[in-house]
PDBML (XML) file of the C-alpha atoms, coordinates in Angstrom:
<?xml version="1.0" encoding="UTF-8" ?>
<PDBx:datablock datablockName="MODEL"
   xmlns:PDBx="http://pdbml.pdb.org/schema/pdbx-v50.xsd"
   xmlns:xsi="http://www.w3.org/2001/XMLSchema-instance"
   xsi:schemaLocation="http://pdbml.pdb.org/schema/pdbx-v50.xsd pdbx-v50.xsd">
   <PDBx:atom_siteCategory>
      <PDBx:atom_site id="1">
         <PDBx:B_iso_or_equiv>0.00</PDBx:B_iso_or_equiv>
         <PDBx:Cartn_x>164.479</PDBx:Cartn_x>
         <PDBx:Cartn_y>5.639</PDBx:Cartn_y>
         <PDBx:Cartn_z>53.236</PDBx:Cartn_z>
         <PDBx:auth_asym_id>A</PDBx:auth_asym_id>
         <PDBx:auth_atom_id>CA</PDBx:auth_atom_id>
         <PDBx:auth_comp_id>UNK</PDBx:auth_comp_id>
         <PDBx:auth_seq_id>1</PDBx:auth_seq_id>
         <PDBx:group_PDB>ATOM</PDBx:group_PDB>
         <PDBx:label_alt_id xsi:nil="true" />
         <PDBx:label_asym_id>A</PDBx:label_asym_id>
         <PDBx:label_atom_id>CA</PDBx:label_atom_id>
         <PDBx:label_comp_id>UNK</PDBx:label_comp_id>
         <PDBx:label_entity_id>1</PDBx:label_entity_id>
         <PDBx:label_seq_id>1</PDBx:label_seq_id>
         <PDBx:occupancy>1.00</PDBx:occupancy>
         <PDBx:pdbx_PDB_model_num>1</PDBx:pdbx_PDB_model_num>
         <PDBx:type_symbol>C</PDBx:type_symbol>
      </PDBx:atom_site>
      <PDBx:atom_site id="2">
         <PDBx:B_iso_or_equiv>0.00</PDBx:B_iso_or_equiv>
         <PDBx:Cartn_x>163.442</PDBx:Cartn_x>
         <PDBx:Cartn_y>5.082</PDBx:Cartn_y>
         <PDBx:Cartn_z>56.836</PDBx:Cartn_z>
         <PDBx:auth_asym_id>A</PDBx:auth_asym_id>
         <PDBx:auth_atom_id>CA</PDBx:auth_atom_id>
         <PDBx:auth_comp_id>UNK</PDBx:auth_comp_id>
         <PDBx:auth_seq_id>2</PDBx:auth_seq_id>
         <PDBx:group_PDB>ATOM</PDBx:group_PDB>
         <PDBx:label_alt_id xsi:nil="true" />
         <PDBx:label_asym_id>A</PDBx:label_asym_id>
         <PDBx:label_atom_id>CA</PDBx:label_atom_id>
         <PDBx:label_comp_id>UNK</PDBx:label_comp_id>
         <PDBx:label_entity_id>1</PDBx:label_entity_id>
         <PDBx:label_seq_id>2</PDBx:label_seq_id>
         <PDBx:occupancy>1.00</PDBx:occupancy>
         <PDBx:pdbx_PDB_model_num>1</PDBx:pdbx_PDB_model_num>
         <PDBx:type_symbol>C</PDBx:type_symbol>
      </PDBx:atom_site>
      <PDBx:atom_site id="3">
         <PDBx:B_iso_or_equiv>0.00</PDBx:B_iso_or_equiv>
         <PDBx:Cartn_x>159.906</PDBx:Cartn_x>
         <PDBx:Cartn_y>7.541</PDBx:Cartn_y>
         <PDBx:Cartn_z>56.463</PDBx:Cartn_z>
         <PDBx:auth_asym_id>A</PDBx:auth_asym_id>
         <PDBx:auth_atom_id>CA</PDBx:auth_atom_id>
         <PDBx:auth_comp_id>UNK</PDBx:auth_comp_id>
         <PDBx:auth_seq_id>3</PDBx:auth_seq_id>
         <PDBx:group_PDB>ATOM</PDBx:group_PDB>
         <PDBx:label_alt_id xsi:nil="true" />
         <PDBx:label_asym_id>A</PDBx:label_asym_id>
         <PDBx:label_atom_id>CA</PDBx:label_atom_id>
         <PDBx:label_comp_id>UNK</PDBx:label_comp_id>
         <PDBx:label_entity_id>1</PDBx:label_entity_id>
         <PDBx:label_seq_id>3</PDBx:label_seq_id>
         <PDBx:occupancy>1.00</PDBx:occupancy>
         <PDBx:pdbx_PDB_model_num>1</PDBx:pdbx_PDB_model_num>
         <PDBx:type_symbol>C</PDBx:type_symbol>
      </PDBx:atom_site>
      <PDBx:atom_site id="4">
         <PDBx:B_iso_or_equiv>0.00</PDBx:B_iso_or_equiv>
         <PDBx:Cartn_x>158.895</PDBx:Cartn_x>
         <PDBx:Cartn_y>5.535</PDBx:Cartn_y>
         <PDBx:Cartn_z>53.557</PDBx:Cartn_z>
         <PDBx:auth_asym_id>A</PDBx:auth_asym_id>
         <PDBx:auth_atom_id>CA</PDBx:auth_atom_id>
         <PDBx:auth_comp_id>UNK</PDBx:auth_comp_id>
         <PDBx:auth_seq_id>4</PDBx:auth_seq_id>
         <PDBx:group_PDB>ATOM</PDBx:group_PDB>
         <PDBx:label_alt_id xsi:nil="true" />
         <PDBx:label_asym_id>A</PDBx:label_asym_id>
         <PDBx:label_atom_id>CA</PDBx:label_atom_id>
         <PDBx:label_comp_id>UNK</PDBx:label_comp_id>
         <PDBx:label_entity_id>1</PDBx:label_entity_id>
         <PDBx:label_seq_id>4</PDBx:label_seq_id>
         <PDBx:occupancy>1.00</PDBx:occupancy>
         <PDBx:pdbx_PDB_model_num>1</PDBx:pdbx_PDB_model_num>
         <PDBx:type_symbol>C</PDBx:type_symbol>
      </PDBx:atom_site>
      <PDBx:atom_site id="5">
         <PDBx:B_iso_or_equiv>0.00</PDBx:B_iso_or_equiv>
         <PDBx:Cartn_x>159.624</PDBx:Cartn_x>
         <PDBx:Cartn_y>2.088</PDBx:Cartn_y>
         <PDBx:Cartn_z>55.110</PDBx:Cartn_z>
         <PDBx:auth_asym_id>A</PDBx:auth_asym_id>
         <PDBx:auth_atom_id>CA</PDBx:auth_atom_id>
         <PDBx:auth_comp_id>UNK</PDBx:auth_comp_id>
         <PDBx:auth_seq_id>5</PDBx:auth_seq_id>
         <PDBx:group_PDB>ATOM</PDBx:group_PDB>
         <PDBx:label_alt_id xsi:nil="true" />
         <PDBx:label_asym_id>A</PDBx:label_asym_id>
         <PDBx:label_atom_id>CA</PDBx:label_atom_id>
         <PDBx:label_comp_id>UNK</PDBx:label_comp_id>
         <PDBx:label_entity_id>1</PDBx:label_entity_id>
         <PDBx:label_seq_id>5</PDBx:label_seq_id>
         <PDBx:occupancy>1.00</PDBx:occupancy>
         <PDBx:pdbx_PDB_model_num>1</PDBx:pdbx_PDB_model_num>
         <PDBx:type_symbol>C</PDBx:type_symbol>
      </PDBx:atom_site>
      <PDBx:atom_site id="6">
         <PDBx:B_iso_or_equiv>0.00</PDBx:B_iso_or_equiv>
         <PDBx:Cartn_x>157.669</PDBx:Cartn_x>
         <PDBx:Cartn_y>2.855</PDBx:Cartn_y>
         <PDBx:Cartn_z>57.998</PDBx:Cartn_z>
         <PDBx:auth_asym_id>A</PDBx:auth_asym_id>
         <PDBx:auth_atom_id>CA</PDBx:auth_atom_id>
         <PDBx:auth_comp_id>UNK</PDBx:auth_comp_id>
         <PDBx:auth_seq_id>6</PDBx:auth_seq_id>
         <PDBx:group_PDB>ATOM</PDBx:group_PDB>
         <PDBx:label_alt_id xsi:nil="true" />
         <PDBx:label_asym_id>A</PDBx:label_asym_id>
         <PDBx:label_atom_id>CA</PDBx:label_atom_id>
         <PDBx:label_comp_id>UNK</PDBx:label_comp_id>
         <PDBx:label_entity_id>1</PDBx:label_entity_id>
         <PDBx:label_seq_id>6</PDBx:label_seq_id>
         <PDBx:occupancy>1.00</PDBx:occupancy>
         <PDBx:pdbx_PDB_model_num>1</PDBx:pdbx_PDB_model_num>
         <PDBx:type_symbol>C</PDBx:type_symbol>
      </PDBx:atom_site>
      <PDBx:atom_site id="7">
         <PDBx:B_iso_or_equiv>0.00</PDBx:B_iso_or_equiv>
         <PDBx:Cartn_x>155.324</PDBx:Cartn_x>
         <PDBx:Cartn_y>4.196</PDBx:Cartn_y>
         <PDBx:Cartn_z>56.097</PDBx:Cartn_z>
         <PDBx:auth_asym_id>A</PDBx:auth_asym_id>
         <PDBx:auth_atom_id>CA</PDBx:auth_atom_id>
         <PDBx:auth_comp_id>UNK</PDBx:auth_comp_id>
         <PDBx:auth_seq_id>7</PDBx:auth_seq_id>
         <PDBx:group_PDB>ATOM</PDBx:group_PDB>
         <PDBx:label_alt_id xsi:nil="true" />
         <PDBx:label_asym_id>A</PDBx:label_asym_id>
         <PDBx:label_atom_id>CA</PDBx:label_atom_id>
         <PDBx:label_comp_id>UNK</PDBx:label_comp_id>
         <PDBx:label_entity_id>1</PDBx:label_entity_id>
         <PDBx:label_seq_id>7</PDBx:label_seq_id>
         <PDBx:occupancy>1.00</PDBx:occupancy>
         <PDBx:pdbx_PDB_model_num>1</PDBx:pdbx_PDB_model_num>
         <PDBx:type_symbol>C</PDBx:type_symbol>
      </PDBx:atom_site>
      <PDBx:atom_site id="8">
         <PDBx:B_iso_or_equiv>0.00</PDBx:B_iso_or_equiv>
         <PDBx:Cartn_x>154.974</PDBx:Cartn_x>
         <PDBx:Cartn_y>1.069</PDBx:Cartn_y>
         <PDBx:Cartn_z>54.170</PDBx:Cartn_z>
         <PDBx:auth_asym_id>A</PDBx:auth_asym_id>
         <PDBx:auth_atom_id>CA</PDBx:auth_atom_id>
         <PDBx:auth_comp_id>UNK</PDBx:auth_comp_id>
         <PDBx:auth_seq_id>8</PDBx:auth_seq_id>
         <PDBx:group_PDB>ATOM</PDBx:group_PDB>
         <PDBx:label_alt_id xsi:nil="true" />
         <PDBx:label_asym_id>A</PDBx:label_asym_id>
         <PDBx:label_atom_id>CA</PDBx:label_atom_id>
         <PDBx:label_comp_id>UNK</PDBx:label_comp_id>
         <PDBx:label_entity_id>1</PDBx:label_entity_id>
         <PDBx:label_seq_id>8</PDBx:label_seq_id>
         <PDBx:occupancy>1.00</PDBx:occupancy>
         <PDBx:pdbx_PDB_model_num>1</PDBx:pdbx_PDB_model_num>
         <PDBx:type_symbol>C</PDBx:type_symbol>
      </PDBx:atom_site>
      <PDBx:atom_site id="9">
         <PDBx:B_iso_or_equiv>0.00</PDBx:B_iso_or_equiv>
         <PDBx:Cartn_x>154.603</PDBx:Cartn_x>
         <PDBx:Cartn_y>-0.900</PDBx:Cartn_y>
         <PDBx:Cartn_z>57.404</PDBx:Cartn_z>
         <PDBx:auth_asym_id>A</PDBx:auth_asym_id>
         <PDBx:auth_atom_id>CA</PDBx:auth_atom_id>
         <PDBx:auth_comp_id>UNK</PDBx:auth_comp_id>
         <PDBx:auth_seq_id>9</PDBx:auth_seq_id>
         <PDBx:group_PDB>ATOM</PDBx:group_PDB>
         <PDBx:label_alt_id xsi:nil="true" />
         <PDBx:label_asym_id>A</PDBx:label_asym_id>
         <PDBx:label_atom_id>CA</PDBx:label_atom_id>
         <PDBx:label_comp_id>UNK</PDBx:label_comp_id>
         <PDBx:label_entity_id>1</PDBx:label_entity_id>
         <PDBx:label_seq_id>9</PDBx:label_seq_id>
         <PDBx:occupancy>1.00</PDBx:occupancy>
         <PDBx:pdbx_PDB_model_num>1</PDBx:pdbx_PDB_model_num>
         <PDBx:type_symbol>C</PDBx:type_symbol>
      </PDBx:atom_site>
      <PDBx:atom_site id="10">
         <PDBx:B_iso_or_equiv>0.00</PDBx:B_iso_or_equiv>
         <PDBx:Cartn_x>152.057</PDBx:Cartn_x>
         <PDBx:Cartn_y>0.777</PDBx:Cartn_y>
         <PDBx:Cartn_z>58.844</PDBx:Cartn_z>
         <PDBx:auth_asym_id>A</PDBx:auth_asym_id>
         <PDBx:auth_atom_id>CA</PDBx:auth_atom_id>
         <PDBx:auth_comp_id>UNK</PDBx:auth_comp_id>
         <PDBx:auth_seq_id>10</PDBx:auth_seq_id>
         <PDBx:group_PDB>ATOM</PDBx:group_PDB>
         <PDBx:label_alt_id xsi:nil="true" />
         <PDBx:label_asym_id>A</PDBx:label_asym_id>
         <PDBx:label_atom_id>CA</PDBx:label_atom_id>
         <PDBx:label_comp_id>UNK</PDBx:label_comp_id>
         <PDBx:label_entity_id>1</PDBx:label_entity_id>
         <PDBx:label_seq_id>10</PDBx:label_seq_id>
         <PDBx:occupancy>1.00</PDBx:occupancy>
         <PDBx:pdbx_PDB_model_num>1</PDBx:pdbx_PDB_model_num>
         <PDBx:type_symbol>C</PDBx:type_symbol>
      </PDBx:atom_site>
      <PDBx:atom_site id="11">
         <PDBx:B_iso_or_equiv>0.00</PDBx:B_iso_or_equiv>
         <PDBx:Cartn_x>150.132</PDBx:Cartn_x>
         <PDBx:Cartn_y>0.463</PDBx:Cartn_y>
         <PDBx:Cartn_z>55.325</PDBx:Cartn_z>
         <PDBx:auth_asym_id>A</PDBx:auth_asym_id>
         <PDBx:auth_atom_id>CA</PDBx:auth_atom_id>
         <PDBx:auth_comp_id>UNK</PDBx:auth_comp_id>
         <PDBx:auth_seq_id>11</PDBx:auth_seq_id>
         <PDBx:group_PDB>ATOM</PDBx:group_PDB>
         <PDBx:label_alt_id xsi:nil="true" />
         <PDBx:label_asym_id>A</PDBx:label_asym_id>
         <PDBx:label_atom_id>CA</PDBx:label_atom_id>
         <PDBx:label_comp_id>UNK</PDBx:label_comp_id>
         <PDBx:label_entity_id>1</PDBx:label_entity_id>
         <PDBx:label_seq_id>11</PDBx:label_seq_id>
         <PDBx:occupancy>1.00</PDBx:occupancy>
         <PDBx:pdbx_PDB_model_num>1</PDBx:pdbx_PDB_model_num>
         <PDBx:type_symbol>C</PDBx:type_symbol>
      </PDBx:atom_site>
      <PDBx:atom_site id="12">
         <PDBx:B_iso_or_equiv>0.00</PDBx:B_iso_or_equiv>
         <PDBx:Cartn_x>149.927</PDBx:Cartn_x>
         <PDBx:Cartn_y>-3.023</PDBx:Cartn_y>
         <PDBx:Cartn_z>56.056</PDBx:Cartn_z>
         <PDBx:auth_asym_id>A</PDBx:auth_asym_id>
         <PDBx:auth_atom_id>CA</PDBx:auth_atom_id>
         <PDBx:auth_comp_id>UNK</PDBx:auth_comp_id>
         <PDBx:auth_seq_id>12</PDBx:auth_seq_id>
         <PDBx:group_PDB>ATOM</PDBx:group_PDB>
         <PDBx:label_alt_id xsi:nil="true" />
         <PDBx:label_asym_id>A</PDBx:label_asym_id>
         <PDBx:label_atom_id>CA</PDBx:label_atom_id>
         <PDBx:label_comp_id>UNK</PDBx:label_comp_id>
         <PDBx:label_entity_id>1</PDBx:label_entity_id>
         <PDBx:label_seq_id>12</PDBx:label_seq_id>
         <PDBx:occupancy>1.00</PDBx:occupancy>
         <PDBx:pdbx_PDB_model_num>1</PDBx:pdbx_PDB_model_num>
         <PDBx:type_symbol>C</PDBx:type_symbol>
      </PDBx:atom_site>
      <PDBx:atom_site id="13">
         <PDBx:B_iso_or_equiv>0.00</PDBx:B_iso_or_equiv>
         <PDBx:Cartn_x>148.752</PDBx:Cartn_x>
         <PDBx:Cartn_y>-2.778</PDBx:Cartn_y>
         <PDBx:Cartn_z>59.474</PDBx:Cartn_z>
         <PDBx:auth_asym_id>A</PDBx:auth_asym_id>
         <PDBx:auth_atom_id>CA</PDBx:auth_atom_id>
         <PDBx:auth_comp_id>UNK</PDBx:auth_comp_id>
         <PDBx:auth_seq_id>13</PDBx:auth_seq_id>
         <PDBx:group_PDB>ATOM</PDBx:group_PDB>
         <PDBx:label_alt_id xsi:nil="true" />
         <PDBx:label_asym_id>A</PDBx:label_asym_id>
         <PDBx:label_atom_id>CA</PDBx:label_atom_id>
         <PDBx:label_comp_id>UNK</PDBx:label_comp_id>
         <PDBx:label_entity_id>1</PDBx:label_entity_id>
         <PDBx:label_seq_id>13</PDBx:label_seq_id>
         <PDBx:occupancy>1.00</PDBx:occupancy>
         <PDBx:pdbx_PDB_model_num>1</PDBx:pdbx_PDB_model_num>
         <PDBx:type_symbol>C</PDBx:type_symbol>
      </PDBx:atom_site>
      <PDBx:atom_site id="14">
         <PDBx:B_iso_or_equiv>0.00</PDBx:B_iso_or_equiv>
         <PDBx:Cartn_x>152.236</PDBx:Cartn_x>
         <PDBx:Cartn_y>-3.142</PDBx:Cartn_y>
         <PDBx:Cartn_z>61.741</PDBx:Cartn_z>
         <PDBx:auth_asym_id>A</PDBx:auth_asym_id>
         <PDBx:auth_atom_id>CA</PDBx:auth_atom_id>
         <PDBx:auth_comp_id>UNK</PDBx:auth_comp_id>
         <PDBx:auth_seq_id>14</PDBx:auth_seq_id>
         <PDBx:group_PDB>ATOM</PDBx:group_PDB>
         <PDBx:label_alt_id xsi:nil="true" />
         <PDBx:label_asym_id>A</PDBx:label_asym_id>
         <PDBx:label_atom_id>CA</PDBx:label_atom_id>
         <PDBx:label_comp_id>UNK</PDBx:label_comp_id>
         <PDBx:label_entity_id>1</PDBx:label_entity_id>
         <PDBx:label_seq_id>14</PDBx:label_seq_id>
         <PDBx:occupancy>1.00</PDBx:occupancy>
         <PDBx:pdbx_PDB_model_num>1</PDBx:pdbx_PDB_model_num>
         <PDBx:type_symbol>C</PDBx:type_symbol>
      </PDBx:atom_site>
      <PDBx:atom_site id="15">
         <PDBx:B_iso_or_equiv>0.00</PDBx:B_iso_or_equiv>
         <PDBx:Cartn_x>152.134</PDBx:Cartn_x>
         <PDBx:Cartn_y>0.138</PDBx:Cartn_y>
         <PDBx:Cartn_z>64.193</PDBx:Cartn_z>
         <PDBx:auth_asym_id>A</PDBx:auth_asym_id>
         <PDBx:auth_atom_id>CA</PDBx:auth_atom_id>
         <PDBx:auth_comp_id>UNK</PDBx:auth_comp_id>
         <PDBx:auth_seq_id>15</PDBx:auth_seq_id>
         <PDBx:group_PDB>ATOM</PDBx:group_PDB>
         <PDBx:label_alt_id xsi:nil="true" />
         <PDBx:label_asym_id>A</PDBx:label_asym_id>
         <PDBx:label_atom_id>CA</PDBx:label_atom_id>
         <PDBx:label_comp_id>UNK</PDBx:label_comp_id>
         <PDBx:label_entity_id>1</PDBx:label_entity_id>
         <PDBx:label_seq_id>15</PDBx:label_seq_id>
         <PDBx:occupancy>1.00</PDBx:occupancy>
         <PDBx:pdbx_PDB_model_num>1</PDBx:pdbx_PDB_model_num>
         <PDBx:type_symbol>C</PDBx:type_symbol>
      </PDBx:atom_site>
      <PDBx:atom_site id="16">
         <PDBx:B_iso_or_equiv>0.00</PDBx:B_iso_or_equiv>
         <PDBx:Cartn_x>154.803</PDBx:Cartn_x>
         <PDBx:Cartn_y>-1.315</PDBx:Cartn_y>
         <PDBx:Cartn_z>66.878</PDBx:Cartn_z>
         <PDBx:auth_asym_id>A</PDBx:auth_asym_id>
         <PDBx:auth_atom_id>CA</PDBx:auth_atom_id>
         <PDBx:auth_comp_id>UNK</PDBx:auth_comp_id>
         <PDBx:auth_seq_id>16</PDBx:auth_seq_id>
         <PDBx:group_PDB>ATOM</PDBx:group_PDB>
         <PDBx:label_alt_id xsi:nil="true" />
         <PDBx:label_asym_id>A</PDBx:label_asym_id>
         <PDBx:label_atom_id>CA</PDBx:label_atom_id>
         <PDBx:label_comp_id>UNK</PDBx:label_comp_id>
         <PDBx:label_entity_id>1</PDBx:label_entity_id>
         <PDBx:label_seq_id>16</PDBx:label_seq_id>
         <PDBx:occupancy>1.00</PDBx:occupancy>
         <PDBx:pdbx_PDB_model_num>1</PDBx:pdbx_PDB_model_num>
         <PDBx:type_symbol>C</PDBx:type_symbol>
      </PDBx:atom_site>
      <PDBx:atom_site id="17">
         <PDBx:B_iso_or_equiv>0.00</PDBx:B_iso_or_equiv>
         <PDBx:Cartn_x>158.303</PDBx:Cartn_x>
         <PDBx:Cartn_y>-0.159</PDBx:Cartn_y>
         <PDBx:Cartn_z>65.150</PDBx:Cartn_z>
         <PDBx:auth_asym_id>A</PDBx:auth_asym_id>
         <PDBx:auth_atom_id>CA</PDBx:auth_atom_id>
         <PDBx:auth_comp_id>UNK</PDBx:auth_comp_id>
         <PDBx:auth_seq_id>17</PDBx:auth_seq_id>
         <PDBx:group_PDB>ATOM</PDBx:group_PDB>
         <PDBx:label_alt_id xsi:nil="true" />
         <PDBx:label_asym_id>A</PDBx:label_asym_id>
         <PDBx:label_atom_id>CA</PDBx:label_atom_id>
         <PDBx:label_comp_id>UNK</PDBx:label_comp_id>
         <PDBx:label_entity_id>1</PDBx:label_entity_id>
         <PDBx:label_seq_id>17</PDBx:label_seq_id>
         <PDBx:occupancy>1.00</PDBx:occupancy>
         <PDBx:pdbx_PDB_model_num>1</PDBx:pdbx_PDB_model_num>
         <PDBx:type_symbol>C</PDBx:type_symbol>
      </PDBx:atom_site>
      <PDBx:atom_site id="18">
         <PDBx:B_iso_or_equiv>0.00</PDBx:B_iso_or_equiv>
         <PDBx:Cartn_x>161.758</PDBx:Cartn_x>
         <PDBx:Cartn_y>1.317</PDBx:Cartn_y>
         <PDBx:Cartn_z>66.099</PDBx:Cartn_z>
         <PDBx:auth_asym_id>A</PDBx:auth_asym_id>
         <PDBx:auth_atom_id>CA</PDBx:auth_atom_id>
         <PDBx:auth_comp_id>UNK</PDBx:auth_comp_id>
         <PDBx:auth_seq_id>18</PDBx:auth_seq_id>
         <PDBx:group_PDB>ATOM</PDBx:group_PDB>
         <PDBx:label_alt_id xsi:nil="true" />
         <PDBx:label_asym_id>A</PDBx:label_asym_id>
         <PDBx:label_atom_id>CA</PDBx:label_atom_id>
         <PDBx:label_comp_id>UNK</PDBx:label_comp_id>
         <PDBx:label_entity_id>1</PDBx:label_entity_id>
         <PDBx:label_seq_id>18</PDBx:label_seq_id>
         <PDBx:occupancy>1.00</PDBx:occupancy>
         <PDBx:pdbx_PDB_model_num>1</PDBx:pdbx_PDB_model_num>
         <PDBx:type_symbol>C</PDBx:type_symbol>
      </PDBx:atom_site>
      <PDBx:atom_site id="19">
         <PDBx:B_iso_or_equiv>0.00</PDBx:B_iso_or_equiv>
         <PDBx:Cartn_x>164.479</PDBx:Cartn_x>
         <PDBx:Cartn_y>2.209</PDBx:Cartn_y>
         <PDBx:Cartn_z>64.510</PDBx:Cartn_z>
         <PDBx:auth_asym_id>A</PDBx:auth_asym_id>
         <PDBx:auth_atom_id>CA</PDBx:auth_atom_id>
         <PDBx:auth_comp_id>UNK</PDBx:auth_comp_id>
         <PDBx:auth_seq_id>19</PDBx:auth_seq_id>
         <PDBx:group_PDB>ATOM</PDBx:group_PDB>
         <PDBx:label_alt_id xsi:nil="true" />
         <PDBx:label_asym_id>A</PDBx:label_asym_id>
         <PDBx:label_atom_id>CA</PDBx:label_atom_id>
         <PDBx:label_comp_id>UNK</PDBx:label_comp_id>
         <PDBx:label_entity_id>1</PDBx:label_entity_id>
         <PDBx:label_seq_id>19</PDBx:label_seq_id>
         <PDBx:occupancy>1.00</PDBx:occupancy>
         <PDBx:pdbx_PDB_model_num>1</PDBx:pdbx_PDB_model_num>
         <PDBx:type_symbol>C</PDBx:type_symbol>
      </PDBx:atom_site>
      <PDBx:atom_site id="20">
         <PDBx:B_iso_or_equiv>0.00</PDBx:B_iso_or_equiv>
         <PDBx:Cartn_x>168.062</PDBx:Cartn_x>
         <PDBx:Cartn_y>1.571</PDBx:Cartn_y>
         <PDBx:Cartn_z>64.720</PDBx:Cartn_z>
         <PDBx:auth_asym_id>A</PDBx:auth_asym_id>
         <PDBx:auth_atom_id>CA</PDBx:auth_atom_id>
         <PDBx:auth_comp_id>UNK</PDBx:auth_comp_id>
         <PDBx:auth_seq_id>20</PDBx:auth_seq_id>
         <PDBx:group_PDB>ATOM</PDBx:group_PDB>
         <PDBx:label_alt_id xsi:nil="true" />
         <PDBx:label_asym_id>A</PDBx:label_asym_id>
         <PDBx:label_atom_id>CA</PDBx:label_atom_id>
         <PDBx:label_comp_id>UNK</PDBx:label_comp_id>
         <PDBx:label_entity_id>1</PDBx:label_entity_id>
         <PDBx:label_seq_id>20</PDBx:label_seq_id>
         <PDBx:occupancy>1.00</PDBx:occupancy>
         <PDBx:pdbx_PDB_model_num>1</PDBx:pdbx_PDB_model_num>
         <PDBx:type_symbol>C</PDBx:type_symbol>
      </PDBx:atom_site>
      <PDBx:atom_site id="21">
         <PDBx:B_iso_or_equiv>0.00</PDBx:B_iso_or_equiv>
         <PDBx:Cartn_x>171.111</PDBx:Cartn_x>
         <PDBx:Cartn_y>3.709</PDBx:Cartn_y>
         <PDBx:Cartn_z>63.487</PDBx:Cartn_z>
         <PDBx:auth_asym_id>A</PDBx:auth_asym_id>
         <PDBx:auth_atom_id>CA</PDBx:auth_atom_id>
         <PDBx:auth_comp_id>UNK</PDBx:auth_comp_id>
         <PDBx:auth_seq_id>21</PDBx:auth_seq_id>
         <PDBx:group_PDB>ATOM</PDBx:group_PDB>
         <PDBx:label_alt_id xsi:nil="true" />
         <PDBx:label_asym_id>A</PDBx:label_asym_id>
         <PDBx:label_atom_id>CA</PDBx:label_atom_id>
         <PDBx:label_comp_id>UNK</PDBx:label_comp_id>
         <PDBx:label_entity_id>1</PDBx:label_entity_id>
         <PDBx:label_seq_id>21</PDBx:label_seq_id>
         <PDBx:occupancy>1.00</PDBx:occupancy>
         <PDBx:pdbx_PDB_model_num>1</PDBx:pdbx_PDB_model_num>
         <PDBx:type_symbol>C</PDBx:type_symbol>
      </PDBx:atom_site>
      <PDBx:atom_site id="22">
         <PDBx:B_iso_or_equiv>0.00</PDBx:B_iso_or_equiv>
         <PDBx:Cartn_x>174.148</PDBx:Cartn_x>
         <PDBx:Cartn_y>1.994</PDBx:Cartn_y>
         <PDBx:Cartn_z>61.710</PDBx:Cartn_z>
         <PDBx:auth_asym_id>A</PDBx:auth_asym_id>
         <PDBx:auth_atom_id>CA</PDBx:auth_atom_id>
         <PDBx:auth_comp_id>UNK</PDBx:auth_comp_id>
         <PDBx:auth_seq_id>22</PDBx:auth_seq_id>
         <PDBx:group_PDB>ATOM</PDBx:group_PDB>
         <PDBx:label_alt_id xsi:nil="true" />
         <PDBx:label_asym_id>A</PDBx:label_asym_id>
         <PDBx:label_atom_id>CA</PDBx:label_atom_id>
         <PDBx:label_comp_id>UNK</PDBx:label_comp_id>
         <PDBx:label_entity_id>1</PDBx:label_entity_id>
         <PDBx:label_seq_id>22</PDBx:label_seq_id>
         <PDBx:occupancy>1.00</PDBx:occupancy>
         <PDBx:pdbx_PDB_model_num>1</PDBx:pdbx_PDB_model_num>
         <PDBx:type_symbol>C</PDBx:type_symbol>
      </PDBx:atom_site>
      <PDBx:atom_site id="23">
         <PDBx:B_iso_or_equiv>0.00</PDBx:B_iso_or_equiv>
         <PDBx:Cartn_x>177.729</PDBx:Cartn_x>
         <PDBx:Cartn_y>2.852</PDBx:Cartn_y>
         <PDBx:Cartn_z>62.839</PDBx:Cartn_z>
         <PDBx:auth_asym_id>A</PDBx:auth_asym_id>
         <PDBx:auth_atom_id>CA</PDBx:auth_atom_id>
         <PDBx:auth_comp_id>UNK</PDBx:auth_comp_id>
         <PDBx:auth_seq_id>23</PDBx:auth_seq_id>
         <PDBx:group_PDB>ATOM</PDBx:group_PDB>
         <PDBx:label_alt_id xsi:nil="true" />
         <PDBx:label_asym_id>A</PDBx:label_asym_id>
         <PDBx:label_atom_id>CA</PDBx:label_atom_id>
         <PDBx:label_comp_id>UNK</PDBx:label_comp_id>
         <PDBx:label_entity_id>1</PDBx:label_entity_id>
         <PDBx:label_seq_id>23</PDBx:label_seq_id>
         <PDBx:occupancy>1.00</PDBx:occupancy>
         <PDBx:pdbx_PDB_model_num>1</PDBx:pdbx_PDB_model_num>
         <PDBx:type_symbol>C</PDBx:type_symbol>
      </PDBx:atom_site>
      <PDBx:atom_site id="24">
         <PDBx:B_iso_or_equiv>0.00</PDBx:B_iso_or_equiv>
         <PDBx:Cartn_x>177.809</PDBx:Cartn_x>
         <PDBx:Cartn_y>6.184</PDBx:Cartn_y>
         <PDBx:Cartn_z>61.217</PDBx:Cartn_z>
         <PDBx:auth_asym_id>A</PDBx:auth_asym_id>
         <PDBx:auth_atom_id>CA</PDBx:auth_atom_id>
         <PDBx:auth_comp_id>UNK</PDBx:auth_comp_id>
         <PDBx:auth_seq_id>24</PDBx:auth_seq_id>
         <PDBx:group_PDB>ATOM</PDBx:group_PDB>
         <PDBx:label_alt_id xsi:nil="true" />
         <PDBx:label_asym_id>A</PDBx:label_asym_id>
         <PDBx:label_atom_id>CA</PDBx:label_atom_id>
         <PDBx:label_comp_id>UNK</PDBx:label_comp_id>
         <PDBx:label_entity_id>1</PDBx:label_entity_id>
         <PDBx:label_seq_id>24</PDBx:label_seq_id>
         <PDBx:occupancy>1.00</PDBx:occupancy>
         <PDBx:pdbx_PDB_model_num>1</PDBx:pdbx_PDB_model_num>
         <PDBx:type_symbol>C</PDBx:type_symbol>
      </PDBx:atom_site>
   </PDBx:atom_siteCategory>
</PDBx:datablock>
């Protein structure tokens, strides 16, 4: 899901993000 969240995000005007990865 991590395209579509970010693409949500910048939808709504946030443009400073990162990801992180879980343990696996």
């Amino acid at each position: 899901q991590g395209d579509d969240v970010a693409g949500i995000a910048r939808g709504e005007g946030w443009a400073d993000l990162e990801f992180r990865a879980d343990l696996d």
